[in-house]
N, C-alpha and C. Protein backbone atom coordinates (compact mmCIF):
# COMPACT_ATOMS: atom_id res chain seq x y z
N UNK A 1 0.80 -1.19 0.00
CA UNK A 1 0.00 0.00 0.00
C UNK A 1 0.85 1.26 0.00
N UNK A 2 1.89 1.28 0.58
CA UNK A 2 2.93 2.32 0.75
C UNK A 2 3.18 2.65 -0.28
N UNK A 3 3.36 1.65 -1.50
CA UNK A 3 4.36 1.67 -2.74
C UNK A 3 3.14 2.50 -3.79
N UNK A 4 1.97 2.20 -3.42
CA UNK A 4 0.95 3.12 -4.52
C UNK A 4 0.59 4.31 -3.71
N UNK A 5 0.35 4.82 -2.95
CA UNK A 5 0.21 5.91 -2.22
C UNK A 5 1.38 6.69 -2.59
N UNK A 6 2.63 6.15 -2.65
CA UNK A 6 3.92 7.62 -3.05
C UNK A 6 3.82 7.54 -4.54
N UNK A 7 3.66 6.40 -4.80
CA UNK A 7 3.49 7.00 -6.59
C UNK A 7 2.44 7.97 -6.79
N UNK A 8 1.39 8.18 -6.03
CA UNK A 8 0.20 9.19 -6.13
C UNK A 8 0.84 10.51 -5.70
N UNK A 9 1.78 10.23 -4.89
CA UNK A 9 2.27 11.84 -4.14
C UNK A 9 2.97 12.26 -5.31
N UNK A 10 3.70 11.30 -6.23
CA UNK A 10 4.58 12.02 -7.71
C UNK A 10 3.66 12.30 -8.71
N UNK A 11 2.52 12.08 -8.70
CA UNK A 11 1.79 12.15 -10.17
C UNK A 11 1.45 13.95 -10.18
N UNK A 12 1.19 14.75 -9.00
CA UNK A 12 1.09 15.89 -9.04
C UNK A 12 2.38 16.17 -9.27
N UNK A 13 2.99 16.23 -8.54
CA UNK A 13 4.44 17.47 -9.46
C UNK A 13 4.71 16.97 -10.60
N UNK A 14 5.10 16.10 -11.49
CA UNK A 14 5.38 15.34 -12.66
C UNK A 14 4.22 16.15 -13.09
N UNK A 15 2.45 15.92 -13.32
CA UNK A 15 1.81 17.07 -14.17
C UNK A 15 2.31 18.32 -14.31
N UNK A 16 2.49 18.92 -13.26
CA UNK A 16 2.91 20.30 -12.58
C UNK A 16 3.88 20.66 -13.29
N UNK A 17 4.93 19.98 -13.85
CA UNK A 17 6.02 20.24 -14.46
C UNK A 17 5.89 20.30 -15.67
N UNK A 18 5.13 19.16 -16.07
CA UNK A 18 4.86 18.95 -17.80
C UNK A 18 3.41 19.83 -17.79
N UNK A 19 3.05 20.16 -17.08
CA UNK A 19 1.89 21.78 -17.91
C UNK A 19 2.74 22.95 -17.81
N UNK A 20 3.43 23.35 -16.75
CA UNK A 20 4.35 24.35 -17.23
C UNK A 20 5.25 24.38 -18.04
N UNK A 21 5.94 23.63 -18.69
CA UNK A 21 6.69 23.16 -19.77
C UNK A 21 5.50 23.54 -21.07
N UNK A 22 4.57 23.02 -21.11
CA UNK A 22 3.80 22.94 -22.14
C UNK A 22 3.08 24.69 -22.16
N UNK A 23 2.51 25.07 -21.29
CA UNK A 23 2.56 26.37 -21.15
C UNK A 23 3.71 27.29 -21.66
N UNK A 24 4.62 27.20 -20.92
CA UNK A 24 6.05 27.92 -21.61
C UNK A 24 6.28 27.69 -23.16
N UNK A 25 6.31 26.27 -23.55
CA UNK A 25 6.21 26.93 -24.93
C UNK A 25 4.96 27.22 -25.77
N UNK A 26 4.09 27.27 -25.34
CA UNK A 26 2.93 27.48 -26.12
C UNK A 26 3.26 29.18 -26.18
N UNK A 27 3.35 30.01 -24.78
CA UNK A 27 3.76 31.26 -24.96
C UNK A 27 4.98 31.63 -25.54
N UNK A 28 6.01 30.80 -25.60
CA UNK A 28 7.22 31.50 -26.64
C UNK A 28 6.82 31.37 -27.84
N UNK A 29 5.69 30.35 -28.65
CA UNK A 29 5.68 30.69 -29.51
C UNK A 29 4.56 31.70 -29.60
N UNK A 30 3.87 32.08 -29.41
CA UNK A 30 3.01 33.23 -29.22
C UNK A 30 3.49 33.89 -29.57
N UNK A 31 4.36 34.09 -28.48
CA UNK A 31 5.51 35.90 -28.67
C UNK A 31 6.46 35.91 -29.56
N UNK A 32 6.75 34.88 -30.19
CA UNK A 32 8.00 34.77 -31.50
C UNK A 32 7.02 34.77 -32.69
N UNK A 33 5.63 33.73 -32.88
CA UNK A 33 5.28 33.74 -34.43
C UNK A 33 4.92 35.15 -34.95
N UNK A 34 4.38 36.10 -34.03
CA UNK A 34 3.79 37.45 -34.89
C UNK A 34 4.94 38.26 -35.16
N UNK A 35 6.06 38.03 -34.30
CA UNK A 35 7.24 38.80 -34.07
C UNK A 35 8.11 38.68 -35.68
N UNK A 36 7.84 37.17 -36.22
CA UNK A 36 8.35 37.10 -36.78
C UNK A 36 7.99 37.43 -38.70
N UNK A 37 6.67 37.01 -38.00
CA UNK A 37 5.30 37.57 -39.48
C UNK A 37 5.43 39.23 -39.42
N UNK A 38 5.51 40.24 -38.38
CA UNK A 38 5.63 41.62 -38.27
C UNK A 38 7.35 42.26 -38.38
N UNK A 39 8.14 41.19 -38.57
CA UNK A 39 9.68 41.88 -38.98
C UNK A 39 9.77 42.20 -40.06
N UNK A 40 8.69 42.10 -41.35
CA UNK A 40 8.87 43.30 -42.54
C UNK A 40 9.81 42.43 -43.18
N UNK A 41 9.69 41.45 -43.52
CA UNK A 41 10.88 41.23 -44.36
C UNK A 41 10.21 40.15 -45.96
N UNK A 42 9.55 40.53 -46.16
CA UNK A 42 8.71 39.83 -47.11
C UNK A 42 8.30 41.11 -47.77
N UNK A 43 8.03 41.57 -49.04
CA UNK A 43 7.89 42.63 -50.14
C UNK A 43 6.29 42.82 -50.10
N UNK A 44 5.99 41.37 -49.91
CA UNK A 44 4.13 41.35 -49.94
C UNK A 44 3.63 42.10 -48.95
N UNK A 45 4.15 41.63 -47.04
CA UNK A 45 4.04 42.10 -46.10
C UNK A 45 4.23 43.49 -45.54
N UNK A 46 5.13 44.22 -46.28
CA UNK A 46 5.27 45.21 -46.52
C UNK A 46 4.67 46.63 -47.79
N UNK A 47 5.62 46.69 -48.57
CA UNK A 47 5.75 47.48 -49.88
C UNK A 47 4.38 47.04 -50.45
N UNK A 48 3.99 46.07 -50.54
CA UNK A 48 2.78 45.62 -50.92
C UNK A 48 1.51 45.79 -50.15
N UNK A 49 1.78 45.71 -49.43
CA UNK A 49 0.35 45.96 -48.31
C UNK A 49 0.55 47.49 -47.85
N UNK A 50 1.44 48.45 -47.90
CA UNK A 50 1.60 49.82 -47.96
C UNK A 50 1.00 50.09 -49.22
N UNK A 51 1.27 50.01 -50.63
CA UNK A 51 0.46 50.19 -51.66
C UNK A 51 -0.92 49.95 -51.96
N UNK A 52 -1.10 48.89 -51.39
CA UNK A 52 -2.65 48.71 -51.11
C UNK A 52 -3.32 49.42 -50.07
N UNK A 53 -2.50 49.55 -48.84
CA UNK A 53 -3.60 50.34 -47.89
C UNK A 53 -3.70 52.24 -48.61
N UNK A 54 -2.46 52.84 -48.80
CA UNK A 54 -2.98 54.07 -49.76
C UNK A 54 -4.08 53.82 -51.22
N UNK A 55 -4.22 52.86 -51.76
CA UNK A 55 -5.08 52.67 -52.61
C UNK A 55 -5.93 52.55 -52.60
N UNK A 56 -6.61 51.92 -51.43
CA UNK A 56 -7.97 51.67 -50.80
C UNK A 56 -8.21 53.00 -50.10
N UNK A 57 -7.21 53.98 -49.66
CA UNK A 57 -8.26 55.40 -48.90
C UNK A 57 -8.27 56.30 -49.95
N UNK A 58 -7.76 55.86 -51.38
CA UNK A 58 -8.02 56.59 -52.33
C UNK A 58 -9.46 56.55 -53.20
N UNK A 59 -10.09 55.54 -53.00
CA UNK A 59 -11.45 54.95 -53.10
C UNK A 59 -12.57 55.49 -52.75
N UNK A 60 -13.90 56.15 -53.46
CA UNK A 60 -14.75 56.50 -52.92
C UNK A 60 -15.74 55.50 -52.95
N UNK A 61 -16.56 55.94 -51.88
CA UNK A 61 -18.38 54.80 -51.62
C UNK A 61 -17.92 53.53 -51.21
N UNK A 62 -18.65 52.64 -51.88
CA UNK A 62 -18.39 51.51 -51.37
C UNK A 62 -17.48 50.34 -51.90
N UNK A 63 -16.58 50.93 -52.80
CA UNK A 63 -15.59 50.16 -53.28
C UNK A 63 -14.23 50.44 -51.97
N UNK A 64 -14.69 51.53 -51.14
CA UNK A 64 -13.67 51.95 -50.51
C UNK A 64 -13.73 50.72 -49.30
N UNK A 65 -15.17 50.48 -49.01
CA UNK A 65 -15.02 49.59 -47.84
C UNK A 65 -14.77 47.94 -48.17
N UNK A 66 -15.13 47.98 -49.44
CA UNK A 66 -14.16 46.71 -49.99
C UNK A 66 -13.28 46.21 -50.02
N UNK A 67 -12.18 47.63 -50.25
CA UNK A 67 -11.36 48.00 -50.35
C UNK A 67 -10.28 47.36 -49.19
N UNK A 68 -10.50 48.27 -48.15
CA UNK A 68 -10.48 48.18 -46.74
C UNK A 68 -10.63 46.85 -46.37
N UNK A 69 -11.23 46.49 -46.24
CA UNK A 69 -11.80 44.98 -45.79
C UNK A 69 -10.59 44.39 -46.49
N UNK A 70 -10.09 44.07 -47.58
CA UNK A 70 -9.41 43.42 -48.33
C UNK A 70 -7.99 43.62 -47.55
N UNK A 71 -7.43 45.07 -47.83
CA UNK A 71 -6.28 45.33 -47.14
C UNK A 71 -6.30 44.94 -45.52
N UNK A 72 -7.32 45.07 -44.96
CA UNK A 72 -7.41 44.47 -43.49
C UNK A 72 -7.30 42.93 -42.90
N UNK A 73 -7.71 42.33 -44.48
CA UNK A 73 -7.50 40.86 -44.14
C UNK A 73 -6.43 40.16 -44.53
N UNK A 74 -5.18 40.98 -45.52
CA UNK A 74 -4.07 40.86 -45.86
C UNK A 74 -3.41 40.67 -44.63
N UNK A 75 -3.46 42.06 -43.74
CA UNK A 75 -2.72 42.19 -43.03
C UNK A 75 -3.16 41.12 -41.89
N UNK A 76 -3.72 40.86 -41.36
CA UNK A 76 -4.53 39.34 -40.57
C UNK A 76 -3.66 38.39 -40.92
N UNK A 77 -3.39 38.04 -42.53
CA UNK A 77 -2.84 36.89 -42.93
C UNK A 77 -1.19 37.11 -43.11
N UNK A 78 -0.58 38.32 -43.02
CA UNK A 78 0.35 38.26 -42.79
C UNK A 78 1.26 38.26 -41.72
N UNK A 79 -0.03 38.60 -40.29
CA UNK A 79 -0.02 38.56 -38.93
C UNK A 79 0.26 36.93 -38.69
N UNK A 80 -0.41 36.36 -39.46
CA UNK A 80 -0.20 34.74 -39.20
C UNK A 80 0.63 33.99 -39.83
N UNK A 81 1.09 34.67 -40.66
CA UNK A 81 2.66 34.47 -41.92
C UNK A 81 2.20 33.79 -42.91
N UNK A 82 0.99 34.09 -43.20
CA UNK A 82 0.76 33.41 -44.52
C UNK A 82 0.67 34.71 -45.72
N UNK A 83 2.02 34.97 -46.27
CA UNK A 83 2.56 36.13 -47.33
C UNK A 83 1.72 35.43 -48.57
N UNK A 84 1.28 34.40 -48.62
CA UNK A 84 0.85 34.71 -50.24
C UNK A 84 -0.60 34.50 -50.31
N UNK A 85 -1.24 34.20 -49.54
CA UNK A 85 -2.76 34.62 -49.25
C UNK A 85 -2.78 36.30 -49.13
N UNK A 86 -1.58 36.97 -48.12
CA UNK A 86 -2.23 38.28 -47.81
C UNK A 86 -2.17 38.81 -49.27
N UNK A 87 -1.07 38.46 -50.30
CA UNK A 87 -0.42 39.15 -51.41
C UNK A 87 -1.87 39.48 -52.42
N UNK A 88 -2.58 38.25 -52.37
CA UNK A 88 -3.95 37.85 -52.88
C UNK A 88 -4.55 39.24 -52.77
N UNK A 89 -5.02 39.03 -51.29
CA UNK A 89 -5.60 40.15 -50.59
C UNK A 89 -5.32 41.63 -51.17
N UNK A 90 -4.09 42.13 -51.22
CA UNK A 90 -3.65 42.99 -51.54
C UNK A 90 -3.57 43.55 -52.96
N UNK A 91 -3.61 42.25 -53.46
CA UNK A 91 -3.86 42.96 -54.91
C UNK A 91 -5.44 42.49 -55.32
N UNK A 92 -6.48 42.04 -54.71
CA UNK A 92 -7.62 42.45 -54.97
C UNK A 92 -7.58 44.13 -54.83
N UNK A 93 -7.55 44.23 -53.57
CA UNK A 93 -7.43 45.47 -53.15
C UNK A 93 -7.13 46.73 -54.42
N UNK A 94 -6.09 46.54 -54.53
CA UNK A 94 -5.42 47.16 -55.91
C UNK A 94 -6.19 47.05 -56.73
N UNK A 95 -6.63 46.01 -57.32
CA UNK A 95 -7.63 46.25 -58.92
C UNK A 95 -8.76 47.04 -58.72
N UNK A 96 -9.23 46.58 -57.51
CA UNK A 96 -10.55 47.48 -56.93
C UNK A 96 -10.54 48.70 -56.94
N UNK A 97 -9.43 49.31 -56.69
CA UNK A 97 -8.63 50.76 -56.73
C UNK A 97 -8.67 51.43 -57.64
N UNK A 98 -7.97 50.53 -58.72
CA UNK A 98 -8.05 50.36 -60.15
C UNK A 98 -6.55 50.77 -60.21
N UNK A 99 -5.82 50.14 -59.48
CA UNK A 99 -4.26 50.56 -59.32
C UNK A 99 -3.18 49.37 -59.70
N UNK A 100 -2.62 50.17 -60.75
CA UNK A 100 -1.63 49.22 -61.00
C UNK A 100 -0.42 48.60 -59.31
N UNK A 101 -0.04 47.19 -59.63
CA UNK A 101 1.29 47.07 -58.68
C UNK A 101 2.26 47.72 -59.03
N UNK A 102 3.22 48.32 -58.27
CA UNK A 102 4.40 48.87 -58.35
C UNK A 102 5.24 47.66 -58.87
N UNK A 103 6.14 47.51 -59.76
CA UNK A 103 6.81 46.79 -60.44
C UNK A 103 8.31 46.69 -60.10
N UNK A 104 8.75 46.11 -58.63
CA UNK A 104 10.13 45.73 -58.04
C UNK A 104 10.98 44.66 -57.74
N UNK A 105 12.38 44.95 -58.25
CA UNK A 105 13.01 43.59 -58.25
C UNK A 105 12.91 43.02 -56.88
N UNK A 106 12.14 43.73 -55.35
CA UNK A 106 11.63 42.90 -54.77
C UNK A 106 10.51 42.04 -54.68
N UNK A 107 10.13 42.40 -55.62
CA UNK A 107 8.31 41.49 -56.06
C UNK A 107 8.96 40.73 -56.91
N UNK A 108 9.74 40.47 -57.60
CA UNK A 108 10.01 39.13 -58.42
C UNK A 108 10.65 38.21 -57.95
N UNK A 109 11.47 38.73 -56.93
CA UNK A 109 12.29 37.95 -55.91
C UNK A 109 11.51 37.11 -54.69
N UNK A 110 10.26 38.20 -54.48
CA UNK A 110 9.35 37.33 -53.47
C UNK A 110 8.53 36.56 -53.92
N UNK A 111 7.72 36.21 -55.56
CA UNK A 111 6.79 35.18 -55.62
C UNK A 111 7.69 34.45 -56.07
């Protein structure tokens, strides 16, 4: 009886350890994935979604909130690092505008 009673006294700290472990990294990645989707280093995520958000407040009525919406959900998807869904996004945005893309040897380098 002794011998199952102390194995019961270890089963709490052993959880205790492995949820904080599991906690800890669930929050490092938290704090690293947006960190790393928001370091600007993608042409789409940037230069691209800057061209689209001036293009969309250049928009009157209700192409503007289309507009908007579009550039807002770029940026969502590049919050989550998915650059070629937001790129999508962004150049709906743009046609809606009726705006050409800016044409850079960083846009050929990024698709």
């Amino acid at each position: 009886m002794s011998y199952q009673l102390s194995s019961f006294r270890r089963f709490p700290s052993a959880f205790a350890i492995v949820a904080a472990s599991a906690l800890a990294f669930t929050g490092l990645m938290a704090s690293t994935s947006p960190a790393y989707a928001q370091s600007g280093g993608d042409y789409r995520c940037t230069g691209l979604a800057e061209q689209a958000h001036v293009a969309s407040t250049g928009v009157e009525g209700s192409k503007q909130a289309s507009a908007k919406r579009f550039v807002s959900t770029g940026k969502k998807l590049c919050e989550a690092g998915n650059e070629r869904a937001a790129a999508k996004q962004f150049r709906a945005a743009l046609k809606l505008a009726g705006v050409a893309e800016a044409d850079t040897g960083a846009r050929m380098a990024s698709n």
